[in-house]
Protein backbone atom coordinates (compact mmCIF):
# COMPACT_ATOMS: atom_id res chain seq x y z
CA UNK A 1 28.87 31.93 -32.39
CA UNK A 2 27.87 33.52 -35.38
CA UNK A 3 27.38 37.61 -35.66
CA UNK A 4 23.93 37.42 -37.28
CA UNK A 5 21.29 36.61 -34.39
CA UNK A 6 20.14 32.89 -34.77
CA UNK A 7 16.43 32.11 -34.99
CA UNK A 8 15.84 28.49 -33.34
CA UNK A 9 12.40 27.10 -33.71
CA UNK A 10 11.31 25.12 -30.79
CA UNK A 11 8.87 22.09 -31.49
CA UNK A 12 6.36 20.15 -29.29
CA UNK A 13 2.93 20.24 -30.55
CA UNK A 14 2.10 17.99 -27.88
CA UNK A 15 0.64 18.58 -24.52
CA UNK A 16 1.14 17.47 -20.91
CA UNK A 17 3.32 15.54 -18.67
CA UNK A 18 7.10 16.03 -18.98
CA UNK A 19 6.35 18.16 -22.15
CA UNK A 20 5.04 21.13 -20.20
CA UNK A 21 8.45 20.97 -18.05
CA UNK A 22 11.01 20.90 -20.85
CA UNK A 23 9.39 23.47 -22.77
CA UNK A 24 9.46 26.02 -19.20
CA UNK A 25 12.49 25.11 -17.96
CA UNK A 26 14.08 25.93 -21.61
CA UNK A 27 11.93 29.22 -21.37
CA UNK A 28 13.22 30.20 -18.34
CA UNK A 29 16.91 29.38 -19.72
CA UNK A 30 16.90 31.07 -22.89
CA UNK A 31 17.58 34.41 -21.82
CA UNK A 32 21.28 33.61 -20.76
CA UNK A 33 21.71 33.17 -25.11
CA UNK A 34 20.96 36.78 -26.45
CA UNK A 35 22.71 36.01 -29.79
CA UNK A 36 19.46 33.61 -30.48
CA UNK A 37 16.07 34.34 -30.89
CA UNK A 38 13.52 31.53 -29.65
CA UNK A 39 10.15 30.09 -31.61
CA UNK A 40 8.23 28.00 -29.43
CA UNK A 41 5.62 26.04 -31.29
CA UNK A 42 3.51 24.21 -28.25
CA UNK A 43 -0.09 22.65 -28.04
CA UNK A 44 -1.54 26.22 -27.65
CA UNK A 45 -0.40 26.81 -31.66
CA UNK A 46 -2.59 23.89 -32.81
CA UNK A 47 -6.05 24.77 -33.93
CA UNK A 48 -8.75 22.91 -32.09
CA UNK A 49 -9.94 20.67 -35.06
CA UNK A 50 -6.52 19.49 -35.58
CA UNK A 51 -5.62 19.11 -32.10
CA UNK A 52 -8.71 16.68 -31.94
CA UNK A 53 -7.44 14.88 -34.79
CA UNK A 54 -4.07 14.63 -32.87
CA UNK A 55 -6.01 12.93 -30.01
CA UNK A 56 -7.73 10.25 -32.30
CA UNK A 57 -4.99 9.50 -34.45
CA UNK A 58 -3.15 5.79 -35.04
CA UNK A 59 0.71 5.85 -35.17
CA UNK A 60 1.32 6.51 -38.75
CA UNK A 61 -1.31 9.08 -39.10
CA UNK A 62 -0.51 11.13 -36.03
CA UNK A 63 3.56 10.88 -37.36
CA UNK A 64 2.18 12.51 -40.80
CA UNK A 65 -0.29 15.20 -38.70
CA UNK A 66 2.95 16.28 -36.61
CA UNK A 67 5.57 16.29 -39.86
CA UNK A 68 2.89 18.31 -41.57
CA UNK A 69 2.73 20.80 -38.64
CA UNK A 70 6.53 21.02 -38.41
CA UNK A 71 7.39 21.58 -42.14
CA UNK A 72 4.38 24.98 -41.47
CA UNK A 73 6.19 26.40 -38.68
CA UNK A 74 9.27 26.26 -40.63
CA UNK A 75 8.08 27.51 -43.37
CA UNK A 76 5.95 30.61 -41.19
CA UNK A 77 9.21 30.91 -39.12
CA UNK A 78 11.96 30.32 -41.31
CA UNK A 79 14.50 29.45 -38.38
CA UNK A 80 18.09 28.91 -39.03
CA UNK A 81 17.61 25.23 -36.80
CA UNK A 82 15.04 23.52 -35.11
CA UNK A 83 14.40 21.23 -31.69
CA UNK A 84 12.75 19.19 -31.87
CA UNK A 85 11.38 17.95 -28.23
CA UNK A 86 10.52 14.21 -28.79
CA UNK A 87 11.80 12.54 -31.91
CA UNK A 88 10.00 9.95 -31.29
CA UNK A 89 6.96 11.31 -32.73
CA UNK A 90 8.34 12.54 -36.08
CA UNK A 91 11.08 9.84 -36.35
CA UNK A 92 9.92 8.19 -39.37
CA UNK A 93 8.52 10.88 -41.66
CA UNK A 94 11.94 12.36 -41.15
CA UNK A 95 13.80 9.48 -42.26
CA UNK A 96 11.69 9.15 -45.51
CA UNK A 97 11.22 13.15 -46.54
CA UNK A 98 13.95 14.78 -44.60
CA UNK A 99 14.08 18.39 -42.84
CA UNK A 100 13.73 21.45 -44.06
CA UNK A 101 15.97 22.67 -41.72
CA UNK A 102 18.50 21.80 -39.38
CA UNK A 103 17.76 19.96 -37.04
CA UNK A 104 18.42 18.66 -32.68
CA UNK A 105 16.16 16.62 -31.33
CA UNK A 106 15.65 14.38 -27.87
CA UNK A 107 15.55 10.68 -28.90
CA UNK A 108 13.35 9.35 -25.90
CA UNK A 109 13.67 5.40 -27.19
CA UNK A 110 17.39 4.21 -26.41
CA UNK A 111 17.50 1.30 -28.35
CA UNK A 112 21.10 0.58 -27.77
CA UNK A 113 19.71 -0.64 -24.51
CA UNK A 114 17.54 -3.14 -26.33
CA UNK A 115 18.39 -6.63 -26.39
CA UNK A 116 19.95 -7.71 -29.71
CA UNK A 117 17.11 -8.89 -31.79
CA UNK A 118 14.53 -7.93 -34.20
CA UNK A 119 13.55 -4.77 -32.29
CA UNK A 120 17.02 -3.56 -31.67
CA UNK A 121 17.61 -3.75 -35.39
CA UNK A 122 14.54 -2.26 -36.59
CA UNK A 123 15.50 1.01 -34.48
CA UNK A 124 18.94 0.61 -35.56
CA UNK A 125 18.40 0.70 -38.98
CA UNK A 126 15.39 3.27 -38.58
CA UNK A 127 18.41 5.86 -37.34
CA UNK A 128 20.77 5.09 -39.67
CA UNK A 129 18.28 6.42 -42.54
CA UNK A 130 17.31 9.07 -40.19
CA UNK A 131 20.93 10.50 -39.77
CA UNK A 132 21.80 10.17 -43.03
CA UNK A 133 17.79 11.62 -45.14
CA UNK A 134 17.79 14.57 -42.25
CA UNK A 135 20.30 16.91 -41.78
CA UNK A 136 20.41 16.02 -37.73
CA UNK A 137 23.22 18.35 -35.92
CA UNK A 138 22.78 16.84 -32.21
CA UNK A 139 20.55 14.05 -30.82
CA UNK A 140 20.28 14.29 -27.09
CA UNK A 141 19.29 11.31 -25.20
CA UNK A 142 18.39 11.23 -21.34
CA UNK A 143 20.67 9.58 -18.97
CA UNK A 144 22.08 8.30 -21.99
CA UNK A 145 26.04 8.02 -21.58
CA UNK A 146 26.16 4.41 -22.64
CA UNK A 147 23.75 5.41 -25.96
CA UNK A 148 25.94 8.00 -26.75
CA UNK A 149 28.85 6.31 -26.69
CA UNK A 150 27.20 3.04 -28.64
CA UNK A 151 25.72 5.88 -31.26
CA UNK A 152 28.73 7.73 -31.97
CA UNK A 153 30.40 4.59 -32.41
CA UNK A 154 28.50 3.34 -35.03
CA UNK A 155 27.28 6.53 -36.85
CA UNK A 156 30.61 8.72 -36.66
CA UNK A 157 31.30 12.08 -36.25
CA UNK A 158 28.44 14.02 -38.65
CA UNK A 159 25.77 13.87 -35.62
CA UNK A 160 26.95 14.79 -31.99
CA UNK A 161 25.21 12.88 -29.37
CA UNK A 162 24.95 14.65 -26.31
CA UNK A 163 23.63 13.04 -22.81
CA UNK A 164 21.26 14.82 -20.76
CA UNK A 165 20.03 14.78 -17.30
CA UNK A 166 16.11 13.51 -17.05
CA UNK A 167 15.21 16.08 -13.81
CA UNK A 168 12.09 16.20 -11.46
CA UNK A 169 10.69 19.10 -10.99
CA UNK A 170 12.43 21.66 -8.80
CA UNK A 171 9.14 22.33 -6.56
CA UNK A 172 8.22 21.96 -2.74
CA UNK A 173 5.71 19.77 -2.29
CA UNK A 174 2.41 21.10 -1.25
CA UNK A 175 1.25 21.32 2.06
CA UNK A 176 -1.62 20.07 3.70
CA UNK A 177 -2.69 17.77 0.90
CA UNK A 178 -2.41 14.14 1.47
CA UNK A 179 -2.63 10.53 -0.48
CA UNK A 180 -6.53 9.00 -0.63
CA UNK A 181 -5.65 5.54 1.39
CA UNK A 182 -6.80 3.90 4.56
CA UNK A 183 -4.59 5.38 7.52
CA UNK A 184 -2.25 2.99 8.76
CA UNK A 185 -1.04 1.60 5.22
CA UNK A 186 1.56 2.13 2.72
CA UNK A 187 0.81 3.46 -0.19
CA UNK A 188 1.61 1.78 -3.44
CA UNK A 189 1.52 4.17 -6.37
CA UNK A 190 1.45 3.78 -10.16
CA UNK A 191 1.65 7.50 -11.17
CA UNK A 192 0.83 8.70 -15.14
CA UNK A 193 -1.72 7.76 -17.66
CA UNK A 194 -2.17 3.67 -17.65
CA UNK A 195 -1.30 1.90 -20.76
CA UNK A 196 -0.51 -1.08 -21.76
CA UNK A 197 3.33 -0.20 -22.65
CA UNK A 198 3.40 0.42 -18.73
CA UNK A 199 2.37 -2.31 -17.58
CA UNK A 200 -0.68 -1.81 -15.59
CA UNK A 201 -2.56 -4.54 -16.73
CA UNK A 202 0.37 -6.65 -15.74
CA UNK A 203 -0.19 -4.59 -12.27
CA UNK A 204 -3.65 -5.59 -11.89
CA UNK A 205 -3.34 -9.40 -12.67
CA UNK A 206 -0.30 -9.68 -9.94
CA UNK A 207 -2.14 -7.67 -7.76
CA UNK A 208 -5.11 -10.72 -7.56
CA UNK A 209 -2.51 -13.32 -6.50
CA UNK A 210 -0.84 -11.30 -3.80
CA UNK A 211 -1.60 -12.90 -0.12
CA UNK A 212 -3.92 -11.09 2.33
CA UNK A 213 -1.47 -10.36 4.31
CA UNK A 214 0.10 -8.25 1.94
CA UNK A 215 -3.21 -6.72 1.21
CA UNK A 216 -3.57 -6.22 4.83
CA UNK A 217 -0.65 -3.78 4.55
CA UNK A 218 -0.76 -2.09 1.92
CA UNK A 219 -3.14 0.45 -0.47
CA UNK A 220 -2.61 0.14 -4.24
CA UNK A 221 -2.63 3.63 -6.33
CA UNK A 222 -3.51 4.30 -9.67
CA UNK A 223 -3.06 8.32 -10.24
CA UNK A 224 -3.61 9.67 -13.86
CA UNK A 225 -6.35 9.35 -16.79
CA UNK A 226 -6.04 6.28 -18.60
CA UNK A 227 -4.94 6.48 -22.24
CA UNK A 228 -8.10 6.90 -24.32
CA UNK A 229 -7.17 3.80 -26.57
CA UNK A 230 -6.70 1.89 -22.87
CA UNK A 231 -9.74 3.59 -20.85
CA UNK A 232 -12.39 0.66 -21.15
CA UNK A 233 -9.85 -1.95 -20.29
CA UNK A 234 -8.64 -0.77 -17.70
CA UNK A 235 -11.58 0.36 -15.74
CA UNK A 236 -12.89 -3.64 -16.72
CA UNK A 237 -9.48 -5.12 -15.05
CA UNK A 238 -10.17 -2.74 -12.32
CA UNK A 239 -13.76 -3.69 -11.40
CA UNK A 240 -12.56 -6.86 -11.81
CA UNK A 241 -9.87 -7.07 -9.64
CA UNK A 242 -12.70 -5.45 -6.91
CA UNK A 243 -15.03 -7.79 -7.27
CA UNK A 244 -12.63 -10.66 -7.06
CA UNK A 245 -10.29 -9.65 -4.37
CA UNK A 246 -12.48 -7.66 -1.93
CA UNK A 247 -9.62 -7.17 0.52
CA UNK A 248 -7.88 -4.97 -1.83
CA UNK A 249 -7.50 -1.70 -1.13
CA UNK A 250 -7.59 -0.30 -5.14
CA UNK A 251 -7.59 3.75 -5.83
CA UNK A 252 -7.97 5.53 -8.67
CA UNK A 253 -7.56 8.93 -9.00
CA UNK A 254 -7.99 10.83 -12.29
CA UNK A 255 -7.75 14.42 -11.13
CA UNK A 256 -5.08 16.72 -12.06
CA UNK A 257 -2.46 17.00 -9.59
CA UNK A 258 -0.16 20.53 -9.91
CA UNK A 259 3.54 19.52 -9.55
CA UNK A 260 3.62 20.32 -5.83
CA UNK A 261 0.89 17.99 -4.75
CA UNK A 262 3.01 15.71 -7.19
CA UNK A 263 6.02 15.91 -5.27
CA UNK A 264 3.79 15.39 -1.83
CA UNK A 265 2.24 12.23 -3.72
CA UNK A 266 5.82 10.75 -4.36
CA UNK A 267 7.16 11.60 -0.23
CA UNK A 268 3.65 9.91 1.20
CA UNK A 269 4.06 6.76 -0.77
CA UNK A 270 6.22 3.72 0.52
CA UNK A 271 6.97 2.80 -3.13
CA UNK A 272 6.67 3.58 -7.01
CA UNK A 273 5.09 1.21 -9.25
CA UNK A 274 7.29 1.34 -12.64
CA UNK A 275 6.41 -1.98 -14.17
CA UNK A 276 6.85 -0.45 -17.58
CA UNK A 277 6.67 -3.29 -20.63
CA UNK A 278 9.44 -0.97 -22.39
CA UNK A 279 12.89 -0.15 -20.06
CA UNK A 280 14.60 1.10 -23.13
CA UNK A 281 13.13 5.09 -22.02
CA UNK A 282 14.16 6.81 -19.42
CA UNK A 283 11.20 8.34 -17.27
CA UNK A 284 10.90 11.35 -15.16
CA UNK A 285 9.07 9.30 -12.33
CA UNK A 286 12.29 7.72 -11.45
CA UNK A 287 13.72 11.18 -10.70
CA UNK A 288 10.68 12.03 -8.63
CA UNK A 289 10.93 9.05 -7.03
CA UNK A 290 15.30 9.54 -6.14
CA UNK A 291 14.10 13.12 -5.46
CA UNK A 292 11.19 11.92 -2.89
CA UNK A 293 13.66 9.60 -1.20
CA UNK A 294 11.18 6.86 -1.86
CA UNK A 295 12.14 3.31 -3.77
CA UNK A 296 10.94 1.95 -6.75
CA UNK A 297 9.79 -1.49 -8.05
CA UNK A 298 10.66 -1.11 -12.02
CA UNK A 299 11.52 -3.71 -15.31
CA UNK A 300 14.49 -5.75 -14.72
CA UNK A 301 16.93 -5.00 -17.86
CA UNK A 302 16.94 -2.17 -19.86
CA UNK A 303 18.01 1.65 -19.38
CA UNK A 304 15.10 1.79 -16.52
CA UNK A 305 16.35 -1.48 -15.27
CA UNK A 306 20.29 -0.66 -15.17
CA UNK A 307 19.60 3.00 -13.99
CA UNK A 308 17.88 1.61 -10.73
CA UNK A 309 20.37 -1.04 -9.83
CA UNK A 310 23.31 1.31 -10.87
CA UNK A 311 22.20 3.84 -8.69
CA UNK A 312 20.70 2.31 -6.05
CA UNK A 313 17.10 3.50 -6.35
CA UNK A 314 15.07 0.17 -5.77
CA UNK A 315 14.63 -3.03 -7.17
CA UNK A 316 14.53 -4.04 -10.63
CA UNK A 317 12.48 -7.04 -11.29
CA UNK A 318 9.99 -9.50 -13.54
CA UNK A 319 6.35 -8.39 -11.58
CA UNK A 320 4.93 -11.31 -10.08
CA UNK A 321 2.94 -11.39 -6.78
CA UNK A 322 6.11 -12.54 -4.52
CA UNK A 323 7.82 -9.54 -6.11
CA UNK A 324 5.07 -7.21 -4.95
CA UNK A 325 5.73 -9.18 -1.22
CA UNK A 326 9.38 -7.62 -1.17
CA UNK A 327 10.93 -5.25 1.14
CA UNK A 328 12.30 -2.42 -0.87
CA UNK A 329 15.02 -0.12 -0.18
CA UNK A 330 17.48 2.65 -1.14
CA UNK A 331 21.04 2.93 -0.95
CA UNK A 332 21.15 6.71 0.00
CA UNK A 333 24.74 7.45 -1.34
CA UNK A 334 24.11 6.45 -4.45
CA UNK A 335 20.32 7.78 -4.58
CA UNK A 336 22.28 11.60 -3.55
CA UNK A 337 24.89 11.39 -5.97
CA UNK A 338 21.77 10.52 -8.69
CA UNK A 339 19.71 12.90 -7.57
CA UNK A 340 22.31 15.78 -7.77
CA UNK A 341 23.10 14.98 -11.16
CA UNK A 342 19.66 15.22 -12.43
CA UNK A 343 19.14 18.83 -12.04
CA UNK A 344 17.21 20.93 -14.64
CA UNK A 345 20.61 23.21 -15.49
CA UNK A 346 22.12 19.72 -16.29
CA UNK A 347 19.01 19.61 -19.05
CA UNK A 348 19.16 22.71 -20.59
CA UNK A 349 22.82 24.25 -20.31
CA UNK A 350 23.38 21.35 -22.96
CA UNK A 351 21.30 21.99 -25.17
CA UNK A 352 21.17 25.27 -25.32
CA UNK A 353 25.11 25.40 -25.37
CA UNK A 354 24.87 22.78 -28.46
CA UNK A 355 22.38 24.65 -30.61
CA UNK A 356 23.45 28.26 -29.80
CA UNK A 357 26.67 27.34 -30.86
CA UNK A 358 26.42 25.89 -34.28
CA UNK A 359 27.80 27.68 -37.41
């Protein structure tokens, strides 16, 4: 390590969800590396006007709001390197104008997990300009050992890529509160903000074709706001779904839920709801759900897909109403030996060890 005391700027703008987790769990970790000196640049740094911008921007426009934020806290921080918490976000402004600094980041989309098509080589070529306009040290990827290993293969030895675990939360879960279903059935539970990309209007449509017997038995949970572009949609394909198929028990629940009664959420239910459109992320719900001890019903294919059968954490399948008629289990060796890799040290002692090293 060098003598002189590294400053290392830490960037997410962005608010909520696993965000709020990384960016305390790397708090917490940051004192066990006194030859750096941490910036963190969170939601709470972003004046209100722009934050509402933020909220109401497309794509494009939100990638240019973020790269425009980044290349200020650089330039009021001057740090030695940055991290930058979700790539995703500032992916392509980076590949066309480059980093004023040095630069780690978490790549969230593992595209090596793609099938080979038009897709897989948009992304592909996307990170080749990347690694080669922006002066990228280390990507880390979550549970990604086979991206890494696809990555370094085909982009050499300039860029380290460097798996990480994906954690849940290390938190009891809260006493005394309980799921909002009809006692006597199993709740079903989609948890996070509905969107198209995760399927819940695929959800909904299956959900009107499953037998009444399978009603009968079960309680169907939606738990998190919709995403704004998504809100009117959804609640239509809800009252929908009500009016059509009366025997349904549907709940939605938009409150905010702390990360204990998140944890309780995830033991109560019988099964997770992951019937995500895009399997090439990882997702923190699966780690809930290995944590809970309670099985999943995610995309068949993909990094969600592969991580599920490899490790025994449910069933990963096409949605369709017979699929939603399925008993679903857990093969608890493998669900342990997931679950105890997973931990938050396995997050951060990476990538603190990466960037606190560099010269």
């Amino acid at each position: 390590m060098n003598s002189k005391l590294q400053t290392i700027l830490i960037f997410e703008p962005l608010s909520g969800g696993h965000r709020a987790n990384f960016i305390g769990w790397l708090k917490a970790a940051v004192p066990e590396h006194p030859g750096c000196r941490f910036v963190f640049f969170t939601a709470a740094d972003v004046e209100v006007p722009l934050s509402q911008q933020l909220a109401s921007a497309g794509h494009w426009k939100k990638q240019m709001l973020l790269y425009r934020l980044f290349r200020q806290a650089c330039k009021k921080h001057k740090p030695d390197q940055a991290l930058v918490l979700e790539l995703t976000h500032l992916e392509l402004p980076l590949a066309l104008f480059g980093s004023p600094v040095p630069l780690s980041a978490i790549l969230f989309v593992q595209y090596p997990e793609l099938p080979r098509g038009l897709k897989f080589f948009s992304k592909h070529w996307k990170t080749r300009l990347l690694l080669w306009r922006a002066p990228v040290r280390n990507l880390f990827l979550l549970n990604g050992e086979k991206s890494c290993l696809f990555l370094k293969d085909h982009f050499g030895s300039r860029t380290r890529f460097v798996p990480l675990a994906d954690p849940a939360p290390d938190v009891p879960a809260a006493s005394g509160f309980s799921l909002n279903v009809p006692e006597g059935k199993r709740a079903c539970l989609f948890f996070g903000a509905a969107s198209r990309r995760k399927g819940a209007g695929i959800l909904l449509d299956a959900l009107a074709r499953i037998s009444p017997e399978t009603a009968e038995q079960n309680a169907y949970l939606f738990c998190g706001e919709p995403e704004p572009e998504y809100r009117a949609e959804f609640s239509r394909a809800c009252e929908w779904l009500r009016s059509s198929r009366p025997d349904i028990d549907l709940v939605i629940e938009t409150r905010f839920v702390s990360n204990e009664q998140m944890m309780a959420m995830f033991e109560q239910a019988g099964l997770i709801l992951m019937p995500y459109t895009r399997s090439e992320y990882s997702s923190g719900i699966l780690a809930l759900a290995a944590k809970a001890g309670t099985p999943v019903l995610g995309p068949k294919g993909g990094l969600l897909g592969r991580l599920i059968v490899e490790n025994g954490l449910g069933l990963a399948a096409k949605l369709t109403p017979e699929v939603l008629e399925l008993s679903v289990g857990l093969n608890e060796e493998l669900r342990q030996k997931f679950v105890a890799h997973n931990t938050i040290e396995n997050f951060t002692k990476p990538i603190l060890d990466a960037i606190c090293h560099e010269s």
